[in-house]
C-alpha atoms as a PDB file:
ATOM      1  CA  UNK A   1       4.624  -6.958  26.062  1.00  0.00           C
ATOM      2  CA  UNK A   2       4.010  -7.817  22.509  1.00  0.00           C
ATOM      3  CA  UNK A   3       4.579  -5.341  20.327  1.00  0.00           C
ATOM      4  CA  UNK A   4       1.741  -5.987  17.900  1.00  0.00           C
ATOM      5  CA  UNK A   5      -0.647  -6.092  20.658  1.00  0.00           C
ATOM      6  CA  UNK A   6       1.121  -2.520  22.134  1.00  0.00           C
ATOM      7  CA  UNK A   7       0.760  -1.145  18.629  1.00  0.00           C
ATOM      8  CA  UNK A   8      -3.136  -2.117  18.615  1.00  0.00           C
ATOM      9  CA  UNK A   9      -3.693   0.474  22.057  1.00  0.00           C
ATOM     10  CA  UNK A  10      -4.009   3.088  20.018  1.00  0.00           C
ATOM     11  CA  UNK A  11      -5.367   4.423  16.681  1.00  0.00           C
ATOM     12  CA  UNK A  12      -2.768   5.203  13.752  1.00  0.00           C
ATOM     13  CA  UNK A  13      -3.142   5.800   9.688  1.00  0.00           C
ATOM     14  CA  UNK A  14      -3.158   2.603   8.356  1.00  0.00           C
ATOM     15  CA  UNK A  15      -1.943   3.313   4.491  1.00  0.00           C
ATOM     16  CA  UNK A  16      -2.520   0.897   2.344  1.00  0.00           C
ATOM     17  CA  UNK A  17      -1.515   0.617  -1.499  1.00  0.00           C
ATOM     18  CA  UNK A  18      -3.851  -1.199  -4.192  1.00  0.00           C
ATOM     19  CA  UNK A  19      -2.911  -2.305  -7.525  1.00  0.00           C
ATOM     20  CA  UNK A  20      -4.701  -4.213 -10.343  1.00  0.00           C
ATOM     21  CA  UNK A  21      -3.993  -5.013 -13.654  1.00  0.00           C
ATOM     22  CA  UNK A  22      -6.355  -8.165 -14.759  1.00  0.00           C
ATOM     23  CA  UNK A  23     -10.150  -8.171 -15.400  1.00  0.00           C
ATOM     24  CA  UNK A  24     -12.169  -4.767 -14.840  1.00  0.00           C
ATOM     25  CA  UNK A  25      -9.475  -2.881 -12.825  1.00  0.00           C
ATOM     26  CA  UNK A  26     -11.521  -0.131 -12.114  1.00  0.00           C
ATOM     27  CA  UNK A  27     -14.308  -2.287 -10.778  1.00  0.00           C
ATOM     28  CA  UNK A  28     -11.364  -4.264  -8.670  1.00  0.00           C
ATOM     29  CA  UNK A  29     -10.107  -1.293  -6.927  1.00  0.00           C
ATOM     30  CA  UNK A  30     -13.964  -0.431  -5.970  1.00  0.00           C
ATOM     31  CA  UNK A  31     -14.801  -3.732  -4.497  1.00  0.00           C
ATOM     32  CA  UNK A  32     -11.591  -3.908  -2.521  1.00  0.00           C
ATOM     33  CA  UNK A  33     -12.068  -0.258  -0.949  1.00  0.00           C
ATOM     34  CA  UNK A  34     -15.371  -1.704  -0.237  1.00  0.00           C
ATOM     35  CA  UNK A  35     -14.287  -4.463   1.241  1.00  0.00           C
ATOM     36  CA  UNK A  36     -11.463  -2.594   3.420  1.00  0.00           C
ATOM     37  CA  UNK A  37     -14.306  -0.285   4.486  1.00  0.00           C
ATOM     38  CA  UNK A  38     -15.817  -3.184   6.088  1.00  0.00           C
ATOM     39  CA  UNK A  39     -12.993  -4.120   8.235  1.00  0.00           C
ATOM     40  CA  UNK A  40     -10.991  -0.611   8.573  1.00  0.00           C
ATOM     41  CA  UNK A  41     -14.423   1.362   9.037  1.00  0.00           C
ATOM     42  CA  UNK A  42     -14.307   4.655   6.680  1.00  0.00           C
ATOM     43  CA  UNK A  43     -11.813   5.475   4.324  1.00  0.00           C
ATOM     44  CA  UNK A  44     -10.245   8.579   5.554  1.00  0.00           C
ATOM     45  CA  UNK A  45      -8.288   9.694   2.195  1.00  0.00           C
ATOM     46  CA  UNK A  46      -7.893   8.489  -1.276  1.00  0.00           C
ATOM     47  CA  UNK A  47      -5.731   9.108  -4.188  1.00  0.00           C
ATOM     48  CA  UNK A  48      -7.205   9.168  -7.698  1.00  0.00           C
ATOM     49  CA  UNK A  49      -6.101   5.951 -10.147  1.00  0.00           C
ATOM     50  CA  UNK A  50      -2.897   5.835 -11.661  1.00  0.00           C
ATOM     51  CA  UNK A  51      -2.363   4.015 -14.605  1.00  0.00           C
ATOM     52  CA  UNK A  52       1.242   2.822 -14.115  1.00  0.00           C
ATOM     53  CA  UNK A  53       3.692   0.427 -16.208  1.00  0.00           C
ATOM     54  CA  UNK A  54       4.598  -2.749 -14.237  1.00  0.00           C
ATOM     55  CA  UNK A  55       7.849  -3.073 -11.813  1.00  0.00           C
ATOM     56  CA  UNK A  56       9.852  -5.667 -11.114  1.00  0.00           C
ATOM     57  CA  UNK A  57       8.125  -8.018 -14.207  1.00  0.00           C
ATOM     58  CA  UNK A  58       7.613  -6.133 -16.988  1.00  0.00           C
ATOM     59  CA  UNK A  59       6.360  -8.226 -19.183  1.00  0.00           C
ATOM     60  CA  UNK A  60       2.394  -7.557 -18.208  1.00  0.00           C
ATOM     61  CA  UNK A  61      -0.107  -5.143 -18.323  1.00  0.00           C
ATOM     62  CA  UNK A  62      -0.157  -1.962 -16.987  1.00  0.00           C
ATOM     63  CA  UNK A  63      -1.689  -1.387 -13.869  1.00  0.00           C
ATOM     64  CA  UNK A  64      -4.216   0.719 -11.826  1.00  0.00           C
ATOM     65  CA  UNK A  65      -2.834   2.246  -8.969  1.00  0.00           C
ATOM     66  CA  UNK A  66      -4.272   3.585  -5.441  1.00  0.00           C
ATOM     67  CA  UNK A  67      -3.435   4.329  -2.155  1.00  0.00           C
ATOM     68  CA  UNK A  68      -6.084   4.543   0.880  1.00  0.00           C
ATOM     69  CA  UNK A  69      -6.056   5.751   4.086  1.00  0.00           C
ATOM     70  CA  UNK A  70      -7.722   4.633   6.774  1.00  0.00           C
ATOM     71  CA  UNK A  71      -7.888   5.216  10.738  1.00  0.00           C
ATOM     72  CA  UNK A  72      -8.011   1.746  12.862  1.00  0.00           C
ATOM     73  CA  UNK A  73      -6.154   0.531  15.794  1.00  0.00           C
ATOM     74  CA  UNK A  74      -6.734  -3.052  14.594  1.00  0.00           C
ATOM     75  CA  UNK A  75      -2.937  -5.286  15.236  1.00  0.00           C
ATOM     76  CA  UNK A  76      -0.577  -5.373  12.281  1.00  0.00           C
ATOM     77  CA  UNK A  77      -0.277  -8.797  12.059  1.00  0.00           C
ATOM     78  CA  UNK A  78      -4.240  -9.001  12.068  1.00  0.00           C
ATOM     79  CA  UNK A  79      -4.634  -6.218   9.175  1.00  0.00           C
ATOM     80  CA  UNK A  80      -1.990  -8.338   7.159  1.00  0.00           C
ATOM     81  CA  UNK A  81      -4.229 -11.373   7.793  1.00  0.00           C
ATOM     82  CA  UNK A  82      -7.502  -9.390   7.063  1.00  0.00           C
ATOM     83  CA  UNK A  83      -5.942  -8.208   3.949  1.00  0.00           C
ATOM     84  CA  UNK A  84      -4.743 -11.318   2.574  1.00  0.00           C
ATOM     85  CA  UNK A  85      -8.110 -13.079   3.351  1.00  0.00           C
ATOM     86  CA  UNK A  86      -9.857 -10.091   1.143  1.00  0.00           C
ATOM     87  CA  UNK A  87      -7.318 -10.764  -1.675  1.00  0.00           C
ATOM     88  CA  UNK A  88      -8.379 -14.126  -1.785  1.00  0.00           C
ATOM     89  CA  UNK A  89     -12.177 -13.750  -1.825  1.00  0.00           C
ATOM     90  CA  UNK A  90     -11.573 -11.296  -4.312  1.00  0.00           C
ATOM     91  CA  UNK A  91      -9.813 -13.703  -6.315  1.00  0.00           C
ATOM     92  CA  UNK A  92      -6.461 -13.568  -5.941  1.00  0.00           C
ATOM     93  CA  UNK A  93      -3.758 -15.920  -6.534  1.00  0.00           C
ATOM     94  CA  UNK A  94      -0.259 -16.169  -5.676  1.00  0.00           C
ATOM     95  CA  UNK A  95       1.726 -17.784  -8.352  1.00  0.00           C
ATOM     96  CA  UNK A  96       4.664 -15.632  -9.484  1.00  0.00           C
ATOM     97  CA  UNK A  97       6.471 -12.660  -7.929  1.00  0.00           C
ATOM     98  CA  UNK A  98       5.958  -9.397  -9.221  1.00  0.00           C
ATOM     99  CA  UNK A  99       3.042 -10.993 -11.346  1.00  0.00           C
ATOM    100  CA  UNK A 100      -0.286 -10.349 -13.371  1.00  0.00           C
ATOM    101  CA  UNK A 101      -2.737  -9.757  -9.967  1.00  0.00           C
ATOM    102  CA  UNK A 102      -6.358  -9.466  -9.737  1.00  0.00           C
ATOM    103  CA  UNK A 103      -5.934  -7.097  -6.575  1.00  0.00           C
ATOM    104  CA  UNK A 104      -2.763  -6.536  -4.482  1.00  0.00           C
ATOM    105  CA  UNK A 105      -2.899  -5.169  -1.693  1.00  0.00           C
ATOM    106  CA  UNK A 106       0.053  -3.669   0.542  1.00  0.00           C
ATOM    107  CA  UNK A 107       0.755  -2.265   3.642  1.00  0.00           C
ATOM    108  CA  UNK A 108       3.065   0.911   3.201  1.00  0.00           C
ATOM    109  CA  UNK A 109       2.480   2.694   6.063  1.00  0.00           C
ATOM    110  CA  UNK A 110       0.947   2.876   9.468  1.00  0.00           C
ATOM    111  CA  UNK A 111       1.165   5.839  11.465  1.00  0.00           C
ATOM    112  CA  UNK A 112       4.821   6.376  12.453  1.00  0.00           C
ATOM    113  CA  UNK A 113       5.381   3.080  13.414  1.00  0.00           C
ATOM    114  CA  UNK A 114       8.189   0.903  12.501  1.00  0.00           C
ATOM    115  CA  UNK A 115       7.366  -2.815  12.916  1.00  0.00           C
ATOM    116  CA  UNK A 116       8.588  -6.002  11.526  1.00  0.00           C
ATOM    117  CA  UNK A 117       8.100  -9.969  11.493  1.00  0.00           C
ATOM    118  CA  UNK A 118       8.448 -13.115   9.012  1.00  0.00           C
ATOM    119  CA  UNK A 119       5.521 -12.080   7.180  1.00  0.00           C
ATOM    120  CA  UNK A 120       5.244  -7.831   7.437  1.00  0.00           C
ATOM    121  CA  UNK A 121       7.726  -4.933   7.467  1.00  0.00           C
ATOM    122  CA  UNK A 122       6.454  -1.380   8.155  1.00  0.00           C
ATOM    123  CA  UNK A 123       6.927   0.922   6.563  1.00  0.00           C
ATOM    124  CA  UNK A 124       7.075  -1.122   3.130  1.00  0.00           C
ATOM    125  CA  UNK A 125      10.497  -1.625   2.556  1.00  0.00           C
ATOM    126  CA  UNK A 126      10.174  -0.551  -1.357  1.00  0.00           C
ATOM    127  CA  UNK A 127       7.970   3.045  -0.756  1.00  0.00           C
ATOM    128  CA  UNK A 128      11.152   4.876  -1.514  1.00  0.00           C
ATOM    129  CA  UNK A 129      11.799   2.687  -4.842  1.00  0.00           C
ATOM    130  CA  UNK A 130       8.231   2.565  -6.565  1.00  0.00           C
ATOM    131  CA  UNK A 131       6.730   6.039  -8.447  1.00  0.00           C
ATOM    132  CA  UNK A 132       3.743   3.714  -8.507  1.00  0.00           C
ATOM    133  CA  UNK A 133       3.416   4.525  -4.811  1.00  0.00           C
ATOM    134  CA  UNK A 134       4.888   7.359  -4.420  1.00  0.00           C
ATOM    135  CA  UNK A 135       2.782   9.467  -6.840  1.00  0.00           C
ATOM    136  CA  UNK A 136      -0.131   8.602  -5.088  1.00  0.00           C
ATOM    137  CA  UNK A 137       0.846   8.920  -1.898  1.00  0.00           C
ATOM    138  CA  UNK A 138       2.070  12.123  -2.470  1.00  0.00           C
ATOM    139  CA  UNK A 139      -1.131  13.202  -3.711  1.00  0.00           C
ATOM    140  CA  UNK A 140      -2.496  12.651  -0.163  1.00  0.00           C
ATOM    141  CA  UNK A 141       0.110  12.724   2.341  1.00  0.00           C
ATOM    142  CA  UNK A 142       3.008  14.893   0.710  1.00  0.00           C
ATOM    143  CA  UNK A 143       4.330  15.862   4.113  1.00  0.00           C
ATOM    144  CA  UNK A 144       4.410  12.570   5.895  1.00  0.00           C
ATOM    145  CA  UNK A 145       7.552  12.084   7.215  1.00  0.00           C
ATOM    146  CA  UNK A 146       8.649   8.299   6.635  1.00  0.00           C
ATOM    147  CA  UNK A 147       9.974   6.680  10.050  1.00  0.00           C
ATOM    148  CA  UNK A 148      13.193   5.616   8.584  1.00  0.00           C
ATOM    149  CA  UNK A 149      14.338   7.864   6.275  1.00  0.00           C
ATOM    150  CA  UNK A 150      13.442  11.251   7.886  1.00  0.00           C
ATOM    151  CA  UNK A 151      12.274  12.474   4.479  1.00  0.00           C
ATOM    152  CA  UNK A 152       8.616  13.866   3.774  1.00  0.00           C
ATOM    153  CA  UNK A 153       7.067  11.627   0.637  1.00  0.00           C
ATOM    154  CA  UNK A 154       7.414  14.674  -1.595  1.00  0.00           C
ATOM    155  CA  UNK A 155      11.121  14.839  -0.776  1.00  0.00           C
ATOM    156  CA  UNK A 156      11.079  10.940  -1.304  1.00  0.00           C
ATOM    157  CA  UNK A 157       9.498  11.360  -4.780  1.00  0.00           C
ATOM    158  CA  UNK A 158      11.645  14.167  -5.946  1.00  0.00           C
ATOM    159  CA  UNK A 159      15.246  12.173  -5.301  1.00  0.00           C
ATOM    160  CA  UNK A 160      13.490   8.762  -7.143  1.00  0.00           C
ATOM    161  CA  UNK A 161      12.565  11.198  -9.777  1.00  0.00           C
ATOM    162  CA  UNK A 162      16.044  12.253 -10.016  1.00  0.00           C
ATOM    163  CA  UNK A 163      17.455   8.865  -9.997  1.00  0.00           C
ATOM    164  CA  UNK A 164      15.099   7.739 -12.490  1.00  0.00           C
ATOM    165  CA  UNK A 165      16.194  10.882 -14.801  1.00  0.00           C
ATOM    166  CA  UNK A 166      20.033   9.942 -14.119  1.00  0.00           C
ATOM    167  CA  UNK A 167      19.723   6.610 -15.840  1.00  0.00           C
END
């Protein structure tokens, strides 16, 4: 049986992170919660905004930060598709890695599901590597246990914390 389609038999936590850092990034965040409502259904949870200093590409604005929770049992190769579609209407475009961004929106989590293809991996393979997702997250879901390393987020937090004070 396909896996995405066995995945989509029952309802998880989809956990999604946003990020902006171009135009109104306040008003960006809104709209795309908005526009996840419309597809997801209700957001369950929601961190408050970070402000956050870029990763990977430096050389930019800082950004807003957010992660949102929502309950769905919609395929994750659908929700990637759905997701990418509302980055585009919202403006988006995909020019440079790590770069400026209208809206970006990621997958990090759903449920306790480990999945992967060409185009997703679940959980996010950089949760573990980014305060910018980790803060928030842990705000929310401190004692979710992620599916590969066996930590809670708060535990997962604290050691990148650590690292981070180390260099």
């Amino acid at each position: 049986m396909d896996r995405d389609f066995e995945i989509a038999r029952r309802t998880e936590e989809l956990v999604l992170g946003l990020g902006t850092n171009v135009g109104d990034k306040s008003r960006n965040l809104s709209i795309a919660i908005r526009k996840l409502e419309e597809v997801f259904g209700p957001v369950v949870d929601v961190s408050r905004v970070y402000l956050t200093a870029p990763w990977g590409k430096t050389d930019q604005d800082d950004f807003l930060n957010q992660v949102a929770v929502f309950k769905t049992n919609i395929r994750p190769s659908i929700a990637l598709d759905t997701i990418m579609q509302i980055e585009e209407e919202m403006g988006r475009v995909r020019f440079e890695k790590w770069g400026p961004r209208l809206i970006d929106i990621d997958i990090l989590l759903y449920g306790q599901i480990v999945y992967q293809s060409d185009l997703l991996q679940i959980p996010h393979p950089y949760i573990q590597d980014r305060v910018f997702v980790l803060d928030p997250l842990a705000e929310i879901r401190p004692d979710f246990n992620h599916p590969l390393h066996e930590k809670s987020v708060r535990t997962l937090l604290q050691e990148l914390q650590q690292r981070d004070e180390q260099k």
